[in-house]
Protein backbone atom coordinates (compact mmCIF):
# COMPACT_ATOMS: atom_id res chain seq x y z
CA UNK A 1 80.70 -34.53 140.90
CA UNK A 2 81.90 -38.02 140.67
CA UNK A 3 85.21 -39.01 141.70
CA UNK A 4 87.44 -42.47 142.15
CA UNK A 5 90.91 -41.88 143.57
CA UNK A 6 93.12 -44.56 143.96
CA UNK A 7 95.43 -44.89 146.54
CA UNK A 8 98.18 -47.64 147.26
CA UNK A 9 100.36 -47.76 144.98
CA UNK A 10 104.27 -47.38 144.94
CA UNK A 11 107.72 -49.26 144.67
CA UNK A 12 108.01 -53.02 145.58
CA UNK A 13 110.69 -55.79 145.27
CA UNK A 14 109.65 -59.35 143.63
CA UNK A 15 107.04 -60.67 145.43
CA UNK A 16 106.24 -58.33 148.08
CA UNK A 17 102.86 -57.10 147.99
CA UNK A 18 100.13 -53.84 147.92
CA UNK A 19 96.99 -53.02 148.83
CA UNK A 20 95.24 -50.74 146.82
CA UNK A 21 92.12 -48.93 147.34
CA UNK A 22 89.68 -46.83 145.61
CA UNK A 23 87.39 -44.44 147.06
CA UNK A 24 84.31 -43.37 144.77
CA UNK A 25 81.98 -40.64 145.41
CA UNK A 26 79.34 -38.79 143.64
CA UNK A 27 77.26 -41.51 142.30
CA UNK A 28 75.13 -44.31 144.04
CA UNK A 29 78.70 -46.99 144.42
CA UNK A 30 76.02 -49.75 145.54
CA UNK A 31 74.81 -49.85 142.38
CA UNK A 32 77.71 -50.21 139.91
CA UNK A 33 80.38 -53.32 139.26
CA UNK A 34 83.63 -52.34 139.52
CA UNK A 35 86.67 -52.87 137.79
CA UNK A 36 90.28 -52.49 138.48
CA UNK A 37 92.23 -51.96 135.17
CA UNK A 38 96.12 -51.58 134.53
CA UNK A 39 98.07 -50.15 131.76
CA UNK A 40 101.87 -51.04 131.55
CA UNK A 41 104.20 -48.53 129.72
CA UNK A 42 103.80 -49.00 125.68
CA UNK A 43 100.92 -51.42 126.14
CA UNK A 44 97.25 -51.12 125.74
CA UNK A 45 94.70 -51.53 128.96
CA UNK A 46 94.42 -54.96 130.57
CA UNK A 47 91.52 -56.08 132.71
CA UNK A 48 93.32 -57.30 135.91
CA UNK A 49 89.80 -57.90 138.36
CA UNK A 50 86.27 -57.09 138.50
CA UNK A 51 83.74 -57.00 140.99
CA UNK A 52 79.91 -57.18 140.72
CA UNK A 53 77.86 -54.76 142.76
CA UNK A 54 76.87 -56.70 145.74
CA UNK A 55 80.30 -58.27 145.88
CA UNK A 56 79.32 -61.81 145.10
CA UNK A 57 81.14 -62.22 141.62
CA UNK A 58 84.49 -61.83 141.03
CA UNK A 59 86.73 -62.22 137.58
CA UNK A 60 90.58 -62.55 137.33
CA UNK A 61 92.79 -61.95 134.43
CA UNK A 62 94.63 -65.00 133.73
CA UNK A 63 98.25 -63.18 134.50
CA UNK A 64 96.75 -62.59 138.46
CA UNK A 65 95.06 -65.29 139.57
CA UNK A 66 95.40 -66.55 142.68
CA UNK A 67 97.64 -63.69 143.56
CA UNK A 68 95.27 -60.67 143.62
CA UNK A 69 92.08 -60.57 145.90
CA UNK A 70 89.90 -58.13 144.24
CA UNK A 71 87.04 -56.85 147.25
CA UNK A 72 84.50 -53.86 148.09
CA UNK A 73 82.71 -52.07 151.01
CA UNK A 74 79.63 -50.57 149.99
CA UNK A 75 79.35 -48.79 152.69
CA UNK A 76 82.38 -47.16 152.70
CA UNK A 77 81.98 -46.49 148.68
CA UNK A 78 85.75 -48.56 148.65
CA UNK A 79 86.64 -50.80 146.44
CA UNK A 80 90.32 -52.79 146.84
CA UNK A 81 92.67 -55.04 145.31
CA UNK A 82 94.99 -56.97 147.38
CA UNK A 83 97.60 -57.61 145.41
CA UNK A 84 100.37 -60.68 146.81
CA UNK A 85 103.49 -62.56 145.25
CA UNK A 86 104.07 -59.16 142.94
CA UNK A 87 106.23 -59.64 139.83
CA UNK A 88 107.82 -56.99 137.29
CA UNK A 89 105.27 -58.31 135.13
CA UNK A 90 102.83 -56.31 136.99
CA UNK A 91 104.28 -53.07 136.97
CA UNK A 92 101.63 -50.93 135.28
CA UNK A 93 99.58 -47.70 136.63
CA UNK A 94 96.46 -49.20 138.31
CA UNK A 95 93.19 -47.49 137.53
CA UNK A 96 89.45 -48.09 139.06
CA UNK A 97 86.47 -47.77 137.15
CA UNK A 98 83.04 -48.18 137.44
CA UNK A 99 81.02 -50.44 134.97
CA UNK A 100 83.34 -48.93 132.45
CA UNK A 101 81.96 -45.44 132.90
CA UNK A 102 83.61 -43.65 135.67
CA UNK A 103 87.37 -43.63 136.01
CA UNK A 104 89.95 -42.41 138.61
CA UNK A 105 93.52 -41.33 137.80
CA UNK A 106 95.42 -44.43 138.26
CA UNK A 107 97.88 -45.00 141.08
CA UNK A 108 101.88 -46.27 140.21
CA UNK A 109 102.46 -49.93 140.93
CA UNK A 110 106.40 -50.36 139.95
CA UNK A 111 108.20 -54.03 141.05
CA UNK A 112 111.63 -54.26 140.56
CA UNK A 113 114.74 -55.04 142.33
């Protein structure tokens, strides 16, 4: 059975930060980019990072670069997004999927003061 739960999330003020992670099982994680993907209340998906499969490629939306750090363990089957400098802007549930196939449940990311 596959399976990506994400874990991480919760409640922070302007510009604290989280660390999320995803934990995948059930397929050969190795193999597969991954992708972390947020959807904010009344708004469609956005693409926040991705990741290629050996680790060596990385893409950030324009609304979180150079304040997420988007990074995998293969050998752990984790994939994680450091997220720093956290704005209400960002305040979304966070979802991992992988190569746009296989998707966890999301995790809560709320900022606010």
């Amino acid at each position: 059975e596959v399976r990506l739960v994400e874990s991480g999330g919760g409640s922070v003020e302007p510009g604290g930060s989280l660390n999320l992670s995803c934990t995948a099982s059930g397929f050969t994680f190795g193999h597969y980019a991954m992708i972390w993907v947020r959807q904010a209340p009344g708004k469609g998906r956005e693409l926040v990072s991705a990741i290629s499969s050996g680790g060596s490629l990385v893409y950030y939306g324009d609304s979180v670069q150079d304040r997420f750090t988007i990074s995998r363990d293969n050998a752990k089957n984790e994939v994680y997004l450091q997220m720093n400098n956290l704005k209400p802007g960002d305040t979304a549930v966070y979802y991992c999927a992988a190569d746009n196939l296989y998707w966890g449940r999301g995790t809560q990311v709320t900022v606010s003061s």
